[in-house]
N, C-alpha and C. Protein backbone atom coordinates (compact mmCIF):
# COMPACT_ATOMS: atom_id res chain seq x y z
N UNK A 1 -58.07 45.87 34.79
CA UNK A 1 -57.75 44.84 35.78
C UNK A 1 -58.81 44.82 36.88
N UNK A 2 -58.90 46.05 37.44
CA UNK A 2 -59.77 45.87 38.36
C UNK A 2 -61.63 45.96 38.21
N UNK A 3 -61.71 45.94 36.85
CA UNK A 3 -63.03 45.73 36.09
C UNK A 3 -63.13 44.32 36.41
N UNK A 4 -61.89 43.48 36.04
CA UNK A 4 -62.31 42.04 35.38
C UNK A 4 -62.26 41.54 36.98
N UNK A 5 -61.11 41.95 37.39
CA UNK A 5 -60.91 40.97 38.61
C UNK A 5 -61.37 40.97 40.16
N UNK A 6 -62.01 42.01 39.95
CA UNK A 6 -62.27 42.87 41.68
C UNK A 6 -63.65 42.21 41.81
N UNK A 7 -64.54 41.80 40.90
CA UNK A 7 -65.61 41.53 41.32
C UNK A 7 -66.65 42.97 41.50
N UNK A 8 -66.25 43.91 41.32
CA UNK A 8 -67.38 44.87 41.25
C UNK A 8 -67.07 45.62 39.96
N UNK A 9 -67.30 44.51 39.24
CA UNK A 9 -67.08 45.30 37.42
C UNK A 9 -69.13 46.16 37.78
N UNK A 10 -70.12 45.77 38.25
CA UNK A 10 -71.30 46.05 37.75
C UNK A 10 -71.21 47.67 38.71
N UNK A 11 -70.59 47.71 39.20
CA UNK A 11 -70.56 49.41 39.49
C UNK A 11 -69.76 49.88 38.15
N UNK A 12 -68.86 49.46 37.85
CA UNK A 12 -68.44 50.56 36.61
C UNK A 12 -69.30 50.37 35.39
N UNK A 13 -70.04 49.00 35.22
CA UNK A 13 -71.20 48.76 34.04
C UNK A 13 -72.11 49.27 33.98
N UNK A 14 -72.64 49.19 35.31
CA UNK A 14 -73.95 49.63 35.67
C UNK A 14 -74.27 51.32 34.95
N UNK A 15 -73.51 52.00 35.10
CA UNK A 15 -73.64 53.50 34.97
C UNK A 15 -73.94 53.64 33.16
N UNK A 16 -72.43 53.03 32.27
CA UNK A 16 -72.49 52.66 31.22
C UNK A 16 -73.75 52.29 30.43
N UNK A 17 -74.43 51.16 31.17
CA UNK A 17 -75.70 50.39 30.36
C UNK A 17 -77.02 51.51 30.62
N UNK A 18 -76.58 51.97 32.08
CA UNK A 18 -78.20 53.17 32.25
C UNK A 18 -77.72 54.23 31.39
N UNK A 19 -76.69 54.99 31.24
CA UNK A 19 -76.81 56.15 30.94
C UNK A 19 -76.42 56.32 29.53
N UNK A 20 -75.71 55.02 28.79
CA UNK A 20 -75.15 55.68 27.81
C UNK A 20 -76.00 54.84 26.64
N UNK A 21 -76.16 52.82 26.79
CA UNK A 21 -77.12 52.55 25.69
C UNK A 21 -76.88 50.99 26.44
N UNK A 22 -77.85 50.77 26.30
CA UNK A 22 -78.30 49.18 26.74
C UNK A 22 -77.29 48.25 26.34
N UNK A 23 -77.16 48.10 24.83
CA UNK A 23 -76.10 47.68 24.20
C UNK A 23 -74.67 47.15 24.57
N UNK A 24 -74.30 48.04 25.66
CA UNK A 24 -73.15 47.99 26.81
C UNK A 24 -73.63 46.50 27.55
N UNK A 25 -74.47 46.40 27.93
CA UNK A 25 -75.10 45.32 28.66
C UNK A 25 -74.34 44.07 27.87
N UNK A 26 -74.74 43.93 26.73
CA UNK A 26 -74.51 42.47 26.14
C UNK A 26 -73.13 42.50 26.08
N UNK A 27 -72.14 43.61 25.75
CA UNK A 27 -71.24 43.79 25.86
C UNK A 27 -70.33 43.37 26.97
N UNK A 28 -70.91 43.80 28.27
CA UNK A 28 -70.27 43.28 29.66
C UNK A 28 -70.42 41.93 29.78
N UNK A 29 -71.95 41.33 29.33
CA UNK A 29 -72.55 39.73 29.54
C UNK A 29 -71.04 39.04 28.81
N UNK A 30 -70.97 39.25 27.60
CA UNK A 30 -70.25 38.41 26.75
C UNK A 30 -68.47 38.55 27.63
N UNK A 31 -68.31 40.05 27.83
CA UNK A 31 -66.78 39.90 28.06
C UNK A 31 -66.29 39.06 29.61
N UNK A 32 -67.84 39.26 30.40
CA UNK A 32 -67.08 38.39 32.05
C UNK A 32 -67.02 37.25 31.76
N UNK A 33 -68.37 36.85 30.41
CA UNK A 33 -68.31 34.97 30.57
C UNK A 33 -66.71 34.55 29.77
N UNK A 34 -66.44 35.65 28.69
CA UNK A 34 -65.44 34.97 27.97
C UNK A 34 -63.83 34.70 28.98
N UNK A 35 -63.61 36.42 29.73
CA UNK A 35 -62.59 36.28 30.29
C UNK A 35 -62.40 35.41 31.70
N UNK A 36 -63.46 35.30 32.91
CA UNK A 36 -64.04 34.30 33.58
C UNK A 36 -63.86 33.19 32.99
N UNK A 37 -64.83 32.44 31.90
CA UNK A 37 -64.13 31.18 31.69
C UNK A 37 -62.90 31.20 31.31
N UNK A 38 -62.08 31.76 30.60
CA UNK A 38 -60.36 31.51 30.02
C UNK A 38 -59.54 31.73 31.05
N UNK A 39 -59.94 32.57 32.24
CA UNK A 39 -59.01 32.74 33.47
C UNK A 39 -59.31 31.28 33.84
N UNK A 40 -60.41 30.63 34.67
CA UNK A 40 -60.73 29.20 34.70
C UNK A 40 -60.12 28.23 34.01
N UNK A 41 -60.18 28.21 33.04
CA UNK A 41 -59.56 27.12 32.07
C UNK A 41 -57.98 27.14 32.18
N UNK A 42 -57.13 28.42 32.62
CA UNK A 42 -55.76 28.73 32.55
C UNK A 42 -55.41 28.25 34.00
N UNK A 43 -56.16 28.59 35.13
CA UNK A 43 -56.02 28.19 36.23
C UNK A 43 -55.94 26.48 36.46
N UNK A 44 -56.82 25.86 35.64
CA UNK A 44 -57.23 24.40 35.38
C UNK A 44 -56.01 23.92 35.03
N UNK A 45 -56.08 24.23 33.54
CA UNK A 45 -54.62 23.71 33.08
C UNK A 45 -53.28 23.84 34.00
N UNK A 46 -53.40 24.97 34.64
CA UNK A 46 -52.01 24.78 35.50
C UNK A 46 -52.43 23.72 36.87
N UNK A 47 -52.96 24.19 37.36
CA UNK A 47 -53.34 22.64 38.33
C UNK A 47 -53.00 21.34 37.75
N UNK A 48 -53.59 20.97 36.68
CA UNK A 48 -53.30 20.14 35.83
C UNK A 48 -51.99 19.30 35.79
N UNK A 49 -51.19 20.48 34.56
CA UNK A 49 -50.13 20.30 34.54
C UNK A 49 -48.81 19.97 35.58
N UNK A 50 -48.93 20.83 37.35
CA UNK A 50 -48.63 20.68 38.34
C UNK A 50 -48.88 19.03 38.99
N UNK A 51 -50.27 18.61 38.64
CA UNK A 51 -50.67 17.04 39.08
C UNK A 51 -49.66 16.31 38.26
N UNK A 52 -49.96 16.50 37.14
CA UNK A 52 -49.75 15.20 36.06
C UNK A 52 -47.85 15.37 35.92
N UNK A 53 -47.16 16.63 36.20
CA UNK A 53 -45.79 16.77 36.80
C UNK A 53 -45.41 15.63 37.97
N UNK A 54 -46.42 15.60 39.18
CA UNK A 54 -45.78 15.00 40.30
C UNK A 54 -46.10 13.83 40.36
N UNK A 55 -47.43 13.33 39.48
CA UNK A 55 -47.71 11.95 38.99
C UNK A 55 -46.60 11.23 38.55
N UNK A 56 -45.89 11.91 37.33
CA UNK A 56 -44.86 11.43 36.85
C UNK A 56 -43.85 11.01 37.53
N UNK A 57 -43.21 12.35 38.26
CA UNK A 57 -42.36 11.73 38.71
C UNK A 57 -42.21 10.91 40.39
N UNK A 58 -43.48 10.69 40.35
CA UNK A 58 -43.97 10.11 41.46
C UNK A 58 -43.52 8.22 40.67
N UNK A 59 -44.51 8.01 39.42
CA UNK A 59 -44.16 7.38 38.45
C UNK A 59 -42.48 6.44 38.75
N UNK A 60 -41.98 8.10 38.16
CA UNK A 60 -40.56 7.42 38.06
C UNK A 60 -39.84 7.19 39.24
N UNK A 61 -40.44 7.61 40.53
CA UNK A 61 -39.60 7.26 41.68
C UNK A 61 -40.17 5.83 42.04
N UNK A 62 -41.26 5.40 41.88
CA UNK A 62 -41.07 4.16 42.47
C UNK A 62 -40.90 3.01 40.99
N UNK A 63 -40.57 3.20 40.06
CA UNK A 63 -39.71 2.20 38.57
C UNK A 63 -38.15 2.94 39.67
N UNK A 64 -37.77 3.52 39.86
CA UNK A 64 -36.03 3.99 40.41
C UNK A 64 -36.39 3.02 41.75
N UNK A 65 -36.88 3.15 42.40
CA UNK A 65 -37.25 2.41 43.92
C UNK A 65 -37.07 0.76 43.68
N UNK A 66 -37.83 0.49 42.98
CA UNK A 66 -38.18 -1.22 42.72
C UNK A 66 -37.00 -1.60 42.19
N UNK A 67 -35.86 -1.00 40.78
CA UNK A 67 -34.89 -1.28 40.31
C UNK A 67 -33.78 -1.33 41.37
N UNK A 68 -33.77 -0.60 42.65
CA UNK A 68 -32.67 -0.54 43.43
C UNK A 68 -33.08 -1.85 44.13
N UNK A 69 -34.05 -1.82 44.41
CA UNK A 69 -34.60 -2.85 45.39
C UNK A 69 -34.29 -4.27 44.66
N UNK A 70 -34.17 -4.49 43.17
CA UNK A 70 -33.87 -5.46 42.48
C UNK A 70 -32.13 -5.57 42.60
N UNK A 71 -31.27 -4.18 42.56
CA UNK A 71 -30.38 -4.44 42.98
C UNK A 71 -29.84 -4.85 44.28
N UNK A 72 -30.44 -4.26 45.11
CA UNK A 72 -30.06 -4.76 46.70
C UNK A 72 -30.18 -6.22 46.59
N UNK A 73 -31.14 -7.09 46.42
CA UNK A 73 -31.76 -8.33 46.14
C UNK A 73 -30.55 -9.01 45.25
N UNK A 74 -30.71 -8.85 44.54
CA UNK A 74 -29.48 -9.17 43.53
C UNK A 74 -28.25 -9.54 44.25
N UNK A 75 -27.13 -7.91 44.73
CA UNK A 75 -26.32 -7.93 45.57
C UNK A 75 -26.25 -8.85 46.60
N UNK A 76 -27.47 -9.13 47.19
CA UNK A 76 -27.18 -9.90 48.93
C UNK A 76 -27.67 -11.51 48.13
N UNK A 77 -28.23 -11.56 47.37
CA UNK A 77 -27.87 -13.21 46.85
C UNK A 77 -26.54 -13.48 46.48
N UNK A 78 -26.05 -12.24 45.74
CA UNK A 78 -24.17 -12.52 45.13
C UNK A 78 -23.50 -12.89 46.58
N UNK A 79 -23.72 -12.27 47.54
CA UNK A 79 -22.79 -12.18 48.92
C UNK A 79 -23.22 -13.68 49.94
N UNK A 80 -24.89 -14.29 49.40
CA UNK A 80 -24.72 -15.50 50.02
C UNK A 80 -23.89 -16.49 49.24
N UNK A 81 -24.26 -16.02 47.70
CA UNK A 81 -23.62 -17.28 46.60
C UNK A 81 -22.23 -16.97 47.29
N UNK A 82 -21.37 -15.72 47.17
CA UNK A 82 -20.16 -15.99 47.77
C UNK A 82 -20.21 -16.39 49.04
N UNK A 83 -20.92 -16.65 49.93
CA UNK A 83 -20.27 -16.73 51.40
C UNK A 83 -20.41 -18.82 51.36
N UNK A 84 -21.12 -18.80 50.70
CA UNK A 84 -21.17 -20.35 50.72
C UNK A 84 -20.86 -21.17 49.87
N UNK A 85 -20.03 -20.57 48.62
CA UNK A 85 -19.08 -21.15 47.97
C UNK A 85 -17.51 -21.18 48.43
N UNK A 86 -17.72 -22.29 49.63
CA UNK A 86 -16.48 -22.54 49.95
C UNK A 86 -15.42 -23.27 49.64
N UNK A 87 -15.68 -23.60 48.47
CA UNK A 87 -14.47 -24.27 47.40
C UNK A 87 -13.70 -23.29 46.42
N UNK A 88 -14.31 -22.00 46.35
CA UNK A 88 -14.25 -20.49 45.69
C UNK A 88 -14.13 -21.23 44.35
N UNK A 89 -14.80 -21.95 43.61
CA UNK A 89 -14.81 -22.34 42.37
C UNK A 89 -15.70 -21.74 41.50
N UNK A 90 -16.46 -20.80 42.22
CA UNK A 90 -17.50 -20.24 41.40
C UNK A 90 -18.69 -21.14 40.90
N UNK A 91 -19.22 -22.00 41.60
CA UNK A 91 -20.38 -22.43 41.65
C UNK A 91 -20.82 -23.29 42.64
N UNK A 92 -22.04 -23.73 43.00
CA UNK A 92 -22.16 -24.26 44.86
C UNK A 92 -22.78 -25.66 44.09
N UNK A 93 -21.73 -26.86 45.12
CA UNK A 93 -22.67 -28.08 45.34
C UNK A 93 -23.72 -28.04 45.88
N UNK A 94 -24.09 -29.17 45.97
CA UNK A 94 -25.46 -29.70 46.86
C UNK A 94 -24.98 -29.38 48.03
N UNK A 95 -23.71 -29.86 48.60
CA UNK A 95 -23.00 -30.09 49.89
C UNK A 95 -23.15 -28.17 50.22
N UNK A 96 -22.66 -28.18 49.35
CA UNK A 96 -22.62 -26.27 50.21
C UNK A 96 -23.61 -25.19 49.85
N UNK A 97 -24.37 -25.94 49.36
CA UNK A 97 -25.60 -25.17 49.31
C UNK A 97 -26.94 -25.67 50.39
N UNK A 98 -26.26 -26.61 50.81
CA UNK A 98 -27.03 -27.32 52.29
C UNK A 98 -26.49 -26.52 53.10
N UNK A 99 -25.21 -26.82 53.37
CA UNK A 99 -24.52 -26.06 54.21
C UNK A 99 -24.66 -24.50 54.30
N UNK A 100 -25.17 -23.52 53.33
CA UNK A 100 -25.60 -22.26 53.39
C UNK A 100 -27.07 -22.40 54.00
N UNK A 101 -27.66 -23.45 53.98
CA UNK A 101 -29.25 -22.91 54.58
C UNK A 101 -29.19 -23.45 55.75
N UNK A 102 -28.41 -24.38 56.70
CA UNK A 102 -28.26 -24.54 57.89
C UNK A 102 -28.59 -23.38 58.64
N UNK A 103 -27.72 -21.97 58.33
CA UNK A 103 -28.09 -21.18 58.74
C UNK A 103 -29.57 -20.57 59.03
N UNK A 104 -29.61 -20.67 59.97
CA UNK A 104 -31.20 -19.67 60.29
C UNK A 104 -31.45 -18.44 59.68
N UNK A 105 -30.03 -17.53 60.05
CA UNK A 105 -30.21 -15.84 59.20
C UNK A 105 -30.99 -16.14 57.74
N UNK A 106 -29.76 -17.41 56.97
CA UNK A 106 -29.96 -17.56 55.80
C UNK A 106 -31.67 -17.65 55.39
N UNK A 107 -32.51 -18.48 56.20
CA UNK A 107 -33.63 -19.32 56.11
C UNK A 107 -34.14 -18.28 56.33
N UNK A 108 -34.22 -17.62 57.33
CA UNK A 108 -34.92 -16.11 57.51
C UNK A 108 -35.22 -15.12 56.68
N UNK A 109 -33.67 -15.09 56.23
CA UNK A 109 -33.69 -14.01 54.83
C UNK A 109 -34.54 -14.90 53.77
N UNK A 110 -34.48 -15.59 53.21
CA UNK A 110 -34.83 -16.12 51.84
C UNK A 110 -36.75 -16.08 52.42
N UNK A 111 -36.82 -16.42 53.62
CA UNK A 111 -38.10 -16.67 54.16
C UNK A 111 -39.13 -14.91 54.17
N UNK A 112 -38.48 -14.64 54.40
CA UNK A 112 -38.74 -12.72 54.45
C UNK A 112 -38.74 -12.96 52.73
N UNK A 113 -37.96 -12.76 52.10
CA UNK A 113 -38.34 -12.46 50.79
C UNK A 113 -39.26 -13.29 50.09
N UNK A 114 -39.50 -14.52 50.71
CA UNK A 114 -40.78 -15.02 50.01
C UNK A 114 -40.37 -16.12 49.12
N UNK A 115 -39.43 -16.68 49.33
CA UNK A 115 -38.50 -18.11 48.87
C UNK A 115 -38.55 -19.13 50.21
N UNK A 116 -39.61 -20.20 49.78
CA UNK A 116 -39.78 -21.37 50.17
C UNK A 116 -38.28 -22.26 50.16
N UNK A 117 -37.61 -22.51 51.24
CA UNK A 117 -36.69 -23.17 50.99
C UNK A 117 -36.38 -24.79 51.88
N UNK A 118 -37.65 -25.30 52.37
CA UNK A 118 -37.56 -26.19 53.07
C UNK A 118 -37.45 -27.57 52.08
N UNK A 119 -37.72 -27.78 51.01
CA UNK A 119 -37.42 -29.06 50.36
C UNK A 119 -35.75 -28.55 49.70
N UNK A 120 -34.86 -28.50 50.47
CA UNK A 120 -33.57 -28.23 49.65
C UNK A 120 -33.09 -28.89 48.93
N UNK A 121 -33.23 -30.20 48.75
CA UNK A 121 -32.83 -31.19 47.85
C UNK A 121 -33.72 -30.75 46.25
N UNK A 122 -34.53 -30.50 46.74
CA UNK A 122 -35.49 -30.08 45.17
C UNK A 122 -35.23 -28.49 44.52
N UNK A 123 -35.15 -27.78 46.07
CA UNK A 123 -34.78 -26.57 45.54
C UNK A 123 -33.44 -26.37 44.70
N UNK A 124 -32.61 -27.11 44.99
CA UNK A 124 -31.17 -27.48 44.90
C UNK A 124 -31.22 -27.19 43.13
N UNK A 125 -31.95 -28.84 43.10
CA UNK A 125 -32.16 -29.24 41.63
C UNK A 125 -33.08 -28.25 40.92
N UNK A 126 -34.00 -27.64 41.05
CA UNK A 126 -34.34 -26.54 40.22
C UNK A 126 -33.30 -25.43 40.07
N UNK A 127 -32.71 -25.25 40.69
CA UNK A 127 -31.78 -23.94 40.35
C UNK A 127 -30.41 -24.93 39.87
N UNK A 128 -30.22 -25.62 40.03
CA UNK A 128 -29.00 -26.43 38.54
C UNK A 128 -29.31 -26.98 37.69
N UNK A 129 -30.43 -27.07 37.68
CA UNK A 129 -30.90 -27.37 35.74
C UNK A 129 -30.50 -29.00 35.42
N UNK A 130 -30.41 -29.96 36.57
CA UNK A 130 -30.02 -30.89 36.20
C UNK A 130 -28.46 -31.07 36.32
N UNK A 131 -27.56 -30.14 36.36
CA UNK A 131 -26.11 -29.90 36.40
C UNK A 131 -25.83 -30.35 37.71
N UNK A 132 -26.26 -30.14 38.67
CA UNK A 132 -24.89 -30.67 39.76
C UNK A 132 -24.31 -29.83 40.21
N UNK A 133 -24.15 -28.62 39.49
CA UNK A 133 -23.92 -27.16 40.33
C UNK A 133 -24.27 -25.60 39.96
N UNK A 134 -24.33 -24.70 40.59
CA UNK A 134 -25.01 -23.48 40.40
C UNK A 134 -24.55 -22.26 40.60
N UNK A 135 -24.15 -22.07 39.34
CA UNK A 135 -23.11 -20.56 39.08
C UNK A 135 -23.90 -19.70 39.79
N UNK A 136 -23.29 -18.49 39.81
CA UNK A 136 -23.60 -16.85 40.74
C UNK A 136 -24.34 -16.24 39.88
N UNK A 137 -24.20 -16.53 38.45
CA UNK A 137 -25.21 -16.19 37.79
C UNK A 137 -26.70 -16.99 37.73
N UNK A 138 -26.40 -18.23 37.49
CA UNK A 138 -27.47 -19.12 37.62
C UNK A 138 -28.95 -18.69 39.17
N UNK A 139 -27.79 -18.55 40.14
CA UNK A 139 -28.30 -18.14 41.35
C UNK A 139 -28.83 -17.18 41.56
N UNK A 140 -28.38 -15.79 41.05
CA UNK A 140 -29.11 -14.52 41.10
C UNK A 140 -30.20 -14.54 40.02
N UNK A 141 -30.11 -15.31 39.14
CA UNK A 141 -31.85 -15.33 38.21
C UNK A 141 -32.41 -15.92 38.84
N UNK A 142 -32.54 -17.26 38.92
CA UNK A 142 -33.22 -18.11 39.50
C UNK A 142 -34.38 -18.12 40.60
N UNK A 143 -33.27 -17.53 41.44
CA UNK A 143 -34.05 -16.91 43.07
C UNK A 143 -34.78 -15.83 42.67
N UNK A 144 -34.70 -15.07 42.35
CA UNK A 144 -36.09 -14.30 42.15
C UNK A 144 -36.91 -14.59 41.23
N UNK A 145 -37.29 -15.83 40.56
CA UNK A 145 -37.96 -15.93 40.11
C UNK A 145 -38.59 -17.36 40.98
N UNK A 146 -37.97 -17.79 42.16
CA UNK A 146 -38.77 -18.29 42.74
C UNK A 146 -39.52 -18.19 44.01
N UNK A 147 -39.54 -16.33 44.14
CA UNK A 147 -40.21 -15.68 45.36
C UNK A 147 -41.61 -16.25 45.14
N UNK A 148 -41.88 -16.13 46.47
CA UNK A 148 -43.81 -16.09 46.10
C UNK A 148 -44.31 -17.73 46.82
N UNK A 149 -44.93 -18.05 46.42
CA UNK A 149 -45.37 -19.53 46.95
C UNK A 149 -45.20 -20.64 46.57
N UNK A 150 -45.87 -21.85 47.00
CA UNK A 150 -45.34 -22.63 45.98
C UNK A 150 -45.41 -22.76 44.38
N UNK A 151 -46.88 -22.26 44.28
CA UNK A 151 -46.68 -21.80 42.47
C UNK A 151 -45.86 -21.59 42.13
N UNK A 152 -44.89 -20.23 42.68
CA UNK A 152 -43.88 -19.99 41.74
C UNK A 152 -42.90 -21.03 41.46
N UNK A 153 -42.74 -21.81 42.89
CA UNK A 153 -41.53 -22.77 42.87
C UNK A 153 -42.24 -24.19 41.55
N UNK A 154 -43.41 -24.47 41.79
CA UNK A 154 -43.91 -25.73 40.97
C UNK A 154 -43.66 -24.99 39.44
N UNK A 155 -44.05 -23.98 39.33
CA UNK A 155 -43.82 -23.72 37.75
C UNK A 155 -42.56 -22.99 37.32
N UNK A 156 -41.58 -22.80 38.28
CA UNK A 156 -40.19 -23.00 37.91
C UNK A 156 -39.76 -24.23 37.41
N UNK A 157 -40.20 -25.85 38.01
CA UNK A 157 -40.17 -26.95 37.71
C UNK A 157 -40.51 -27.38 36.70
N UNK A 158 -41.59 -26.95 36.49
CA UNK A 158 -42.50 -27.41 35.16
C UNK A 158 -41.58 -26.13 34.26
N UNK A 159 -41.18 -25.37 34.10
CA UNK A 159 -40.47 -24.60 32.86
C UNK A 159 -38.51 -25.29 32.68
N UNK A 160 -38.74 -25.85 33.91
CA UNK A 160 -36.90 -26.44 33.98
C UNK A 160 -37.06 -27.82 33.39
N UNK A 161 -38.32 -28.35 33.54
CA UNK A 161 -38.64 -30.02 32.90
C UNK A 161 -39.00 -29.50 31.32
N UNK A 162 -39.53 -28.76 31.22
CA UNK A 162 -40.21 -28.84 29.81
C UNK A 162 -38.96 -28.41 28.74
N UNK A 163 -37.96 -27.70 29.66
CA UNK A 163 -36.72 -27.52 28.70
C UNK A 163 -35.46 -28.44 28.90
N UNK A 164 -35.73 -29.50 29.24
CA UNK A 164 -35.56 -30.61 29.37
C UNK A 164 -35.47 -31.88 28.31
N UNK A 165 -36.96 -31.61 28.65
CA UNK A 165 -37.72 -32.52 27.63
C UNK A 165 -37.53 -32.22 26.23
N UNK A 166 -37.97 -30.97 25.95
CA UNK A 166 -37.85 -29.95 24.73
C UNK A 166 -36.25 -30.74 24.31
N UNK A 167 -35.14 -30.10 25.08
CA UNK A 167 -34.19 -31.11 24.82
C UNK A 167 -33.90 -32.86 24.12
N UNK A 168 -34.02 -33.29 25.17
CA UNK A 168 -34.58 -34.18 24.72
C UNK A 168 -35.12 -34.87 23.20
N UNK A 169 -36.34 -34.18 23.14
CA UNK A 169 -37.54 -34.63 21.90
C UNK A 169 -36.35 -34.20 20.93
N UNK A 170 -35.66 -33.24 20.75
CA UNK A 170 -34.97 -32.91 20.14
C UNK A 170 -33.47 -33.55 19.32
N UNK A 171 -33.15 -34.26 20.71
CA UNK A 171 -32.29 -35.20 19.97
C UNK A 171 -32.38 -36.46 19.69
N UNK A 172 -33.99 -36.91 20.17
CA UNK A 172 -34.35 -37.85 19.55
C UNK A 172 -34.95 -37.73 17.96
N UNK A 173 -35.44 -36.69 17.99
CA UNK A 173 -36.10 -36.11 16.28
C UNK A 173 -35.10 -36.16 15.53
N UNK A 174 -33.63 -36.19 16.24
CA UNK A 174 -32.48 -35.70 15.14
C UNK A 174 -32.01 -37.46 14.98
N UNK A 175 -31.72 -37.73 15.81
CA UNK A 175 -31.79 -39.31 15.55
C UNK A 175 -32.48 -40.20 14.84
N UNK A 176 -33.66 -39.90 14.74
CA UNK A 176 -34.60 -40.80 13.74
C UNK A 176 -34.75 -40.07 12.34
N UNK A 177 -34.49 -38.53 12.21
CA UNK A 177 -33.88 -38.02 10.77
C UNK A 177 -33.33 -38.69 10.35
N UNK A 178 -32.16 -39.02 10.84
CA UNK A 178 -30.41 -39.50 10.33
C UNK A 178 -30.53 -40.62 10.41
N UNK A 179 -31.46 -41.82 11.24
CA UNK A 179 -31.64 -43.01 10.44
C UNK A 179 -33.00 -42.99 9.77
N UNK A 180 -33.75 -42.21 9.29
CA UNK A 180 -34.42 -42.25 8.23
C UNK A 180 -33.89 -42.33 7.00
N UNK A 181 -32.65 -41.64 7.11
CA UNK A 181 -31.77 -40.90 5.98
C UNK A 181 -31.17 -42.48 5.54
N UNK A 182 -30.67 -43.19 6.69
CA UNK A 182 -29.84 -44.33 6.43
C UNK A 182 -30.88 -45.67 5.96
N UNK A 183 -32.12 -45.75 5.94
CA UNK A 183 -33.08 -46.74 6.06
C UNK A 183 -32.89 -46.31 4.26
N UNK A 184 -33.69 -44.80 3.58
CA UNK A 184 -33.80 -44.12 2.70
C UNK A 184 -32.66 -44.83 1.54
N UNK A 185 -30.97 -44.58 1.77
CA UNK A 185 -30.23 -44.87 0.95
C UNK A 185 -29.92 -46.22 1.76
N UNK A 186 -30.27 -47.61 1.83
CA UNK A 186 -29.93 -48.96 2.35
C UNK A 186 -31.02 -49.20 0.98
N UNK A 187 -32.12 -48.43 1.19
CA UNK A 187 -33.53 -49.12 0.29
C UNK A 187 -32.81 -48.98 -1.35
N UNK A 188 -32.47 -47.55 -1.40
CA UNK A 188 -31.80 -47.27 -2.64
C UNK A 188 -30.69 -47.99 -2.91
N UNK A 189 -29.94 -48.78 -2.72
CA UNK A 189 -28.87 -49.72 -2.55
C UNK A 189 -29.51 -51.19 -3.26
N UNK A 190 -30.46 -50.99 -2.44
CA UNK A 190 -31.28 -52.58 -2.36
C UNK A 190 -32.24 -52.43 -3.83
């Protein structure tokens, strides 16, 4: 132990290599570099392992952080959807979903989180899909996906029109099937 580790292995070598055969020499060369580097390398790895430990769960505390934070968010949209569904029907008109942003707190909050809410008539209609009203579910997706600027809000629009449309094309494609079908057997008739 105290050869390898004290740092004065060349007093106990020294005597060895003069007095007994040179040979000792290569002997000492080879054993400080081998055990020196593998003490190094063991020391390394534990540093290492200690980092890449608190990395992790450094890692997993802020994925646990952001998920709560998605819940809090979540939660306090459920508690405006309830506070301003005052028909308790479980989904908000136009009328009371105006009537929830009158509030300043309200405008504040949504404004702090990064939800543009000054065109309410439009905002309205992107979060009902065309419907006319906007479940608690509808409401807690919606709104966070329209934090951020107006981008987010314009290409909420453009993804609520295009499934729309998509609609749409759709039941017109099915319509001109089914009188293709009828043109098809009129000809066969004829």
């Amino acid at each position: 132990f105290e050869f390898t580790f004290s740092g004065g292995w060349p007093k106990y070598a020294r005597p060895l290599v003069d007095n007994v055969s040179p040979a000792y020499g290569i002997f000492f060369f080879i054993y400080i570099i081998v055990v020196v580097f593998a003490i190094f390398r063991i020391i390394t790895a534990l540093f290492l392992r200690d980092t890449l430990a608190l990395a992790s769960a450094d890692a997993e505390m802020a994925i646990q952080k952001k998920m709560k934070e998605a819940e809090a968010y979540a939660a306090q949209l459920l508690d405006f959807f309830n506070a301003a569904d005052s028909s308790g029907d479980g989904f908000l008109s136009q009328e009371e979903f105006d009537e929830m942003l009158l509030d300043p707190k309200v405008r504040g909050w949504f404004s702090i989180m990064g939800v543009d809410v000054f065109e309410t008539s439009e905002f309205f209609r992107l979060l009902a899909n065309g419907e006319g009203l906007v479940s608690a579910e509808e409401f807690t997706k919606c709104i966070p996906r329209l934090r951020g600027g107006a981008r987010a809000q314009d290409l909420m629009a453009v993804r609520i029109r295009a499934r729309q449309i998509s609609a749409s094309v759709d039941c017109v494609s099915k319509t001109v099937a089914d009188m293709s079908k009828v043109v098809q057997h009129l000809q066969l008739k004829s």
